[in-house]
N, C-alpha and C. Protein backbone atom coordinates (compact mmCIF):
# COMPACT_ATOMS: atom_id res chain seq x y z
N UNK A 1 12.33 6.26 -16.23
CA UNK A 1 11.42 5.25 -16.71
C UNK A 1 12.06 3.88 -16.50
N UNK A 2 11.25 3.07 -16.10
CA UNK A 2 11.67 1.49 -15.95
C UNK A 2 11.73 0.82 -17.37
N UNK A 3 12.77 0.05 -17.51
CA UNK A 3 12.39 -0.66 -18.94
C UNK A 3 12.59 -2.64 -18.27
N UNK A 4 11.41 -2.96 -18.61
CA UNK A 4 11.49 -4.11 -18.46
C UNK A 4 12.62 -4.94 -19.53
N UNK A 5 12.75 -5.85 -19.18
CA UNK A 5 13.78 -6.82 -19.71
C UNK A 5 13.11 -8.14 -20.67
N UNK A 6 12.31 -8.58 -20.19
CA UNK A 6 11.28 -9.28 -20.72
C UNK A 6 10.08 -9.22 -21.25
N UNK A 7 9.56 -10.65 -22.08
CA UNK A 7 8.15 -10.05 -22.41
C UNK A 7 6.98 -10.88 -21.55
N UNK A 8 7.79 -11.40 -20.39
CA UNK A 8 6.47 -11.57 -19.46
C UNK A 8 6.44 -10.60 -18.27
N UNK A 9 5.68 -9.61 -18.40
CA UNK A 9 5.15 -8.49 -18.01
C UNK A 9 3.99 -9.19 -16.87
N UNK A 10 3.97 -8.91 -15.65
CA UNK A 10 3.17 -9.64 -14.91
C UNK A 10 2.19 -8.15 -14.21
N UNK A 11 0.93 -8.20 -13.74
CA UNK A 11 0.32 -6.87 -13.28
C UNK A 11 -0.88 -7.56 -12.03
N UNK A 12 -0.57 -7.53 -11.00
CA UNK A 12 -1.22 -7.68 -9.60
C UNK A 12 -1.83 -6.45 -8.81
N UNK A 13 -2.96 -6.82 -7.98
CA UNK A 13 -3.51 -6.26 -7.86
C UNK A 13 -4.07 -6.25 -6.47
N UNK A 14 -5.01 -5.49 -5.37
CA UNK A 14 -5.82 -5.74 -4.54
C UNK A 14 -6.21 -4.56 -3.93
N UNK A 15 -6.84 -4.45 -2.67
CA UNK A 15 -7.70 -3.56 -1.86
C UNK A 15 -7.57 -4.01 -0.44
N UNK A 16 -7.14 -3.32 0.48
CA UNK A 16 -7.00 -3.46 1.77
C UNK A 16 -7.78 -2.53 2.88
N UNK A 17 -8.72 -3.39 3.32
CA UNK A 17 -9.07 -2.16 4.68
C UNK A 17 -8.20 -2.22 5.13
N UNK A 18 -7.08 -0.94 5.84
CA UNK A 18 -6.50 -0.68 6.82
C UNK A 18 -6.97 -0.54 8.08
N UNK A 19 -7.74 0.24 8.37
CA UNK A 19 -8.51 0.55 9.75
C UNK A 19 -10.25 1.00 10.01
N UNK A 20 -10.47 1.04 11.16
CA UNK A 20 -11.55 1.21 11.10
C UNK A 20 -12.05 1.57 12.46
N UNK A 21 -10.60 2.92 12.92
CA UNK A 21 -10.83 2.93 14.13
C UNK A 21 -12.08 3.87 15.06
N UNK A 22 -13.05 4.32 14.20
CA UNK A 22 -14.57 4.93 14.88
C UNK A 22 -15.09 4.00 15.73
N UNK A 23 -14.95 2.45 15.31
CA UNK A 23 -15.84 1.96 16.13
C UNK A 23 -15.40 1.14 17.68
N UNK A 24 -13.70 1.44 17.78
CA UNK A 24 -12.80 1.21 18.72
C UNK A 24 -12.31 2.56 19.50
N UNK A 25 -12.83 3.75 18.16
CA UNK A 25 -12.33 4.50 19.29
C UNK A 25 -10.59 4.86 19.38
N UNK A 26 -10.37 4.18 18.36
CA UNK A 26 -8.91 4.09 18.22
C UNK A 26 -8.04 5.30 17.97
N UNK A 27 -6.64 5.47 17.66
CA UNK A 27 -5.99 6.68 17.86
C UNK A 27 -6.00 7.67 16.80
N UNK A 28 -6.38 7.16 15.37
CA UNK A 28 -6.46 7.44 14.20
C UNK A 28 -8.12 8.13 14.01
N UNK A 29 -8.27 7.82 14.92
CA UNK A 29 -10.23 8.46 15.25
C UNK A 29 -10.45 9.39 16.35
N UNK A 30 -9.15 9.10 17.59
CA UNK A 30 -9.83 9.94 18.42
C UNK A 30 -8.41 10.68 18.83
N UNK A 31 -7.20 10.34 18.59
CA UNK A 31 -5.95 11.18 18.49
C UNK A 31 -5.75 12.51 18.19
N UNK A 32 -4.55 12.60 18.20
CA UNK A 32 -3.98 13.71 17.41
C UNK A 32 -2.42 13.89 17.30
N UNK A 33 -1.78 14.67 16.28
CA UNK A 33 -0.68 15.13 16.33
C UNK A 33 -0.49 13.81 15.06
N UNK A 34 0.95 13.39 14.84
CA UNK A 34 1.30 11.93 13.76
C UNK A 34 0.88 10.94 14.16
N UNK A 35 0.16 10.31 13.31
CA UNK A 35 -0.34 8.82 13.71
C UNK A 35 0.02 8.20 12.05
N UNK A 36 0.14 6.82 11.99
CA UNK A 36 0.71 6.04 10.95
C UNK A 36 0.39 4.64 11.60
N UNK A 37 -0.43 3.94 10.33
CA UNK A 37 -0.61 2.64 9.67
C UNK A 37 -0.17 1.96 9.06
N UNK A 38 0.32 0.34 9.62
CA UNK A 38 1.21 0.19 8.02
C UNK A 38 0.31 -1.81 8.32
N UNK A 39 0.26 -1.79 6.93
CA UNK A 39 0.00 -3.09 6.41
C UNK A 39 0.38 -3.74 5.61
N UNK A 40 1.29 -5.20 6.11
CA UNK A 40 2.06 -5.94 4.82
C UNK A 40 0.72 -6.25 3.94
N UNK A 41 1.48 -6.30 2.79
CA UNK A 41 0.79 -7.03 1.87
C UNK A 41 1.89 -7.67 0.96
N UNK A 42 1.61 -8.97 0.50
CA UNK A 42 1.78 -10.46 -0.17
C UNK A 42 1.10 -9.82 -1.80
N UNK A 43 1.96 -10.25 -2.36
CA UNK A 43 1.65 -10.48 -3.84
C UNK A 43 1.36 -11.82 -4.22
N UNK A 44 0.43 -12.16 -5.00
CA UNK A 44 -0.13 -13.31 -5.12
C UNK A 44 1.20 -14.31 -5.67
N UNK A 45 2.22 -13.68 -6.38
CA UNK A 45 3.47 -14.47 -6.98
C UNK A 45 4.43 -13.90 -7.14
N UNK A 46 5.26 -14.12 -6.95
CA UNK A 46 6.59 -13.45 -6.59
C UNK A 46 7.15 -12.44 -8.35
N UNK A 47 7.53 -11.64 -8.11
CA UNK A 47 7.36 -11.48 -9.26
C UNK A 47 9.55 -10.88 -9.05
N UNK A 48 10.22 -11.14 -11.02
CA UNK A 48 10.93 -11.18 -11.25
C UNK A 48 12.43 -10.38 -10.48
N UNK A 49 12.03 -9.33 -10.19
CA UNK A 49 12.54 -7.97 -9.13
C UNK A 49 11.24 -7.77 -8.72
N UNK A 50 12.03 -6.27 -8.20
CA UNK A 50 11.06 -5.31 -7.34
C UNK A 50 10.16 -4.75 -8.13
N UNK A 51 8.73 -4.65 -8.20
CA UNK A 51 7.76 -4.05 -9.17
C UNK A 51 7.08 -2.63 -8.75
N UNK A 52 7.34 -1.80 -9.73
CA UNK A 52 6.51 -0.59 -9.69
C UNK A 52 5.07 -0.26 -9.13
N UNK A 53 5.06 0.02 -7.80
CA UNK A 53 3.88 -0.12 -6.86
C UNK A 53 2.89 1.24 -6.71
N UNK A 54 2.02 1.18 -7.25
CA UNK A 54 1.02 2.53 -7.15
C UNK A 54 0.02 2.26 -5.90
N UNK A 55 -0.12 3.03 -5.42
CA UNK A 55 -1.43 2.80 -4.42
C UNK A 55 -2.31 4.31 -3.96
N UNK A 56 -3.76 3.99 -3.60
CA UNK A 56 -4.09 4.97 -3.35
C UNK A 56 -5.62 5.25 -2.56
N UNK A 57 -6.34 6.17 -2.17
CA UNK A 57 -7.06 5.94 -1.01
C UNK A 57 -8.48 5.41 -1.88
N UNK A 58 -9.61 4.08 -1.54
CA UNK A 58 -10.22 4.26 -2.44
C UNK A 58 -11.60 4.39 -1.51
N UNK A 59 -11.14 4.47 -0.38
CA UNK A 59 -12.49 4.69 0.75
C UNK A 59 -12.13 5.63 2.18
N UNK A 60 -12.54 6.34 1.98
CA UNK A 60 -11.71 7.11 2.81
C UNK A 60 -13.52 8.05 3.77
N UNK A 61 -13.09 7.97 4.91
CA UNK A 61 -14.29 8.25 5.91
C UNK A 61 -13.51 9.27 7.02
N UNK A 62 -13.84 10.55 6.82
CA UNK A 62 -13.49 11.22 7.77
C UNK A 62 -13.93 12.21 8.82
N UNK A 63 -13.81 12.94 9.87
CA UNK A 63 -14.56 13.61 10.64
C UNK A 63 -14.70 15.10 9.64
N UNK A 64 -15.96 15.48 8.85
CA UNK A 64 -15.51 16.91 8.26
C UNK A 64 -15.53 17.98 8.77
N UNK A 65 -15.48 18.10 10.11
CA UNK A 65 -15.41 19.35 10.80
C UNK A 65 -13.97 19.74 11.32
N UNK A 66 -13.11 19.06 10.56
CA UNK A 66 -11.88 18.92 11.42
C UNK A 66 -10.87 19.36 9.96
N UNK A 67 -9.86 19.75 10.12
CA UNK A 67 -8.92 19.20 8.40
C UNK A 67 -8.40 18.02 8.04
N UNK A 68 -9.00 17.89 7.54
CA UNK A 68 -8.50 16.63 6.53
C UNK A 68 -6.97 16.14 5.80
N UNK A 69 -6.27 15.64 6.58
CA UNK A 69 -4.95 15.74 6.52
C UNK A 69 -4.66 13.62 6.07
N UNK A 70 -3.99 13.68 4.83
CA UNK A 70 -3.70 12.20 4.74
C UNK A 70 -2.35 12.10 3.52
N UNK A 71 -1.61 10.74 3.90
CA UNK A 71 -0.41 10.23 3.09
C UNK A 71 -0.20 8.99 3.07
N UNK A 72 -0.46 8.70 1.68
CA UNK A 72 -0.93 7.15 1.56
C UNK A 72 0.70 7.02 0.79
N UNK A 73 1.52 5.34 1.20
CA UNK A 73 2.37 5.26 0.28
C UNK A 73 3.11 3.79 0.73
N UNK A 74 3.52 3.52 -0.54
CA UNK A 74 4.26 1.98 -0.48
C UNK A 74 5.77 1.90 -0.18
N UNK A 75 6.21 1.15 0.72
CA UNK A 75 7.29 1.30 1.50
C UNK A 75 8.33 -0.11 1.73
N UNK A 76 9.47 0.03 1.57
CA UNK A 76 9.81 -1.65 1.75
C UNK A 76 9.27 -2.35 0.61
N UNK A 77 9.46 -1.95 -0.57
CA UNK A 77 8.83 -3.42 -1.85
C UNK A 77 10.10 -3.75 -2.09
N UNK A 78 9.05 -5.11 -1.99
CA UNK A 78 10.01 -6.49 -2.79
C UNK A 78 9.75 -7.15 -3.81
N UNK A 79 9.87 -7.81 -4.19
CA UNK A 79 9.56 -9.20 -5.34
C UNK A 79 8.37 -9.99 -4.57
N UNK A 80 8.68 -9.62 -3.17
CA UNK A 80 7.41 -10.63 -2.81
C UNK A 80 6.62 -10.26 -2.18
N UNK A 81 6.53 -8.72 -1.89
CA UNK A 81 5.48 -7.63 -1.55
C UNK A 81 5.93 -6.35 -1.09
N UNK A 82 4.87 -5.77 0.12
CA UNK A 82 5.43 -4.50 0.31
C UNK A 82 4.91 -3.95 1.18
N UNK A 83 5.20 -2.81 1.93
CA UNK A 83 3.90 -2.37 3.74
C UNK A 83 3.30 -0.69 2.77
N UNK A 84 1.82 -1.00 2.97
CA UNK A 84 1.22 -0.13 2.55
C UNK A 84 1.04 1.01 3.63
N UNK A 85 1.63 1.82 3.77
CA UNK A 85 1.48 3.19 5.42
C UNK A 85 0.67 4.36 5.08
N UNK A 86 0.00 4.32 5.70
CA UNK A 86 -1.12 5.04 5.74
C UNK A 86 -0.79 6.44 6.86
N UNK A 87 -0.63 7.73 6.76
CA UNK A 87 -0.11 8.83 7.95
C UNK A 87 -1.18 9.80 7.90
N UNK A 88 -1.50 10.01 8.99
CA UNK A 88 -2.23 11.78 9.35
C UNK A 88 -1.86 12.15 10.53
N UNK A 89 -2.16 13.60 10.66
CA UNK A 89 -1.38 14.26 11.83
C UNK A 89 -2.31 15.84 11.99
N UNK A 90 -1.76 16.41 12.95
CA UNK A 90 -2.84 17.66 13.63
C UNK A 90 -3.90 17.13 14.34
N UNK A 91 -5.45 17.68 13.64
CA UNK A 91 -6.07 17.23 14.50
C UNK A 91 -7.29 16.64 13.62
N UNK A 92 -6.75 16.04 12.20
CA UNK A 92 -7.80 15.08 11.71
C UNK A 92 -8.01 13.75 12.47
N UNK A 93 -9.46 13.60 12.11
CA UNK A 93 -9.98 12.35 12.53
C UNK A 93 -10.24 11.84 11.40
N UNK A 94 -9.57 9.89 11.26
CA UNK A 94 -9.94 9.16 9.96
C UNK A 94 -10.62 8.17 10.59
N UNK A 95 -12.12 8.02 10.47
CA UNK A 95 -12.44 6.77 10.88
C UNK A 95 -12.17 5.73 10.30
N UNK A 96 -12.12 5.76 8.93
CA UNK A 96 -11.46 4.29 8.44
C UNK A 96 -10.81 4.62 7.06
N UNK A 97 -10.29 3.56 6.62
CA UNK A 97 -9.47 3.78 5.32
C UNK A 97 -9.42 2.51 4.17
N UNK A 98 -9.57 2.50 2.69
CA UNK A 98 -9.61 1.29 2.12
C UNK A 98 -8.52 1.87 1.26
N UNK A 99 -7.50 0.88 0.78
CA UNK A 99 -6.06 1.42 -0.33
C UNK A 99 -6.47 0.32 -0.97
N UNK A 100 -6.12 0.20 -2.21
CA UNK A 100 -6.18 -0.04 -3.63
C UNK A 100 -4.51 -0.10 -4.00
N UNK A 101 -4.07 -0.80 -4.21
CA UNK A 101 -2.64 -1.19 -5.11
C UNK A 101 -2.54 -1.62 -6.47
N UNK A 102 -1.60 -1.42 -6.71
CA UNK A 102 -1.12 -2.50 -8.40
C UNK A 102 -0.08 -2.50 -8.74
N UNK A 103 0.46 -3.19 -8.99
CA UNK A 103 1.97 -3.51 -9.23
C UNK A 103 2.66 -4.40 -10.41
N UNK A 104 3.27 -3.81 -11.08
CA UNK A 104 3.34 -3.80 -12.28
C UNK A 104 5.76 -4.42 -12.22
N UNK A 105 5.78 -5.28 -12.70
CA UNK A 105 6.95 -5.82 -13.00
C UNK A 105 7.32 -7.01 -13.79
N UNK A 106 8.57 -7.51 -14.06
CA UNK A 106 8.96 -8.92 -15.15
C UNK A 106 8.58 -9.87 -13.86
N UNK A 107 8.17 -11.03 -14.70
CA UNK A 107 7.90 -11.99 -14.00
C UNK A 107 9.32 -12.99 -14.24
N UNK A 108 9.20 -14.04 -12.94
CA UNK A 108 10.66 -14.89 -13.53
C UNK A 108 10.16 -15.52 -15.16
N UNK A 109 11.32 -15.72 -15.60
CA UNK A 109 11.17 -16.65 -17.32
C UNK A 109 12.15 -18.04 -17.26
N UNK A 110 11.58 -18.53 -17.63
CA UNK A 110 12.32 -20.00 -17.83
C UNK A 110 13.93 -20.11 -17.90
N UNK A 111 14.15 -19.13 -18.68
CA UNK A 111 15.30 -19.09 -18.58
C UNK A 111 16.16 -19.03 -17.57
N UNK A 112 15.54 -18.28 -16.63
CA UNK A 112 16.59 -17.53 -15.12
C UNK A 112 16.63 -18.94 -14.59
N UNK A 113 18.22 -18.85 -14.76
CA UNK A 113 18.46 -20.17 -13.94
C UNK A 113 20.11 -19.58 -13.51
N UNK A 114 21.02 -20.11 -12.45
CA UNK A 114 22.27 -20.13 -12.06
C UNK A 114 22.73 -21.50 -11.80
N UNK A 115 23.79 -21.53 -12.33
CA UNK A 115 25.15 -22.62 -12.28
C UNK A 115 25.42 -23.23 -10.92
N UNK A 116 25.54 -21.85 -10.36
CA UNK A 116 26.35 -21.86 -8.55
C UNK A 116 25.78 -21.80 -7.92
């Protein structure tokens, strides 16, 4: 369990289309075998450390004659964001994908200051 340090508790948020490759035709639509997406995303404010990042699929469009194979996950977080990667593999087809985040950490406090 994380224990914050402070009591400014900061909680950010958003939704990202990743792709939308049906209508390109793209590799994630007409591929196969591992394919992977990744999209920075910016936090609206930097927040104190690294913050506890949930994410997850909230639109998800796929071929259903095929298996349905997906791995949504946050990668590289920082204080000042993080790459949301999106993976499927075999022989699903994803025509497109929407992720949903939130991120939860101390915000800086007045106090944090250094000498040196």
């Amino acid at each position: 369990m994380r224990r914050l340090s402070n009591h400014l508790v900061g909680v950010d948020q958003g939704s990202v289309p990743m792709f939308s490759d049906f209508e390109n035709d793209g590799r994630m639509w007409s591929g196969d075998g591992p394919r992977m997406r990744r999209c920075k995303v910016a936090f609206s404010h930097p927040f104190r450390a690294t913050p506890a990042v949930h994410v997850s699929i909230s639109m998800w469009d796929t071929d259903g004659d095929r298996n349905q194979r997906a791995d949504i996950s946050a990668e590289a977080i920082t204080p000042e964001g993080f790459e949301l990667v999106f993976r499927t593999w075999g022989d699903s087809r994803v025509a497109r994908i929407r992720a949903d985040w939130l991120a939860i950490g101390e915000l800086p406090h007045d106090d944090d200051w250094q000498m040196y």
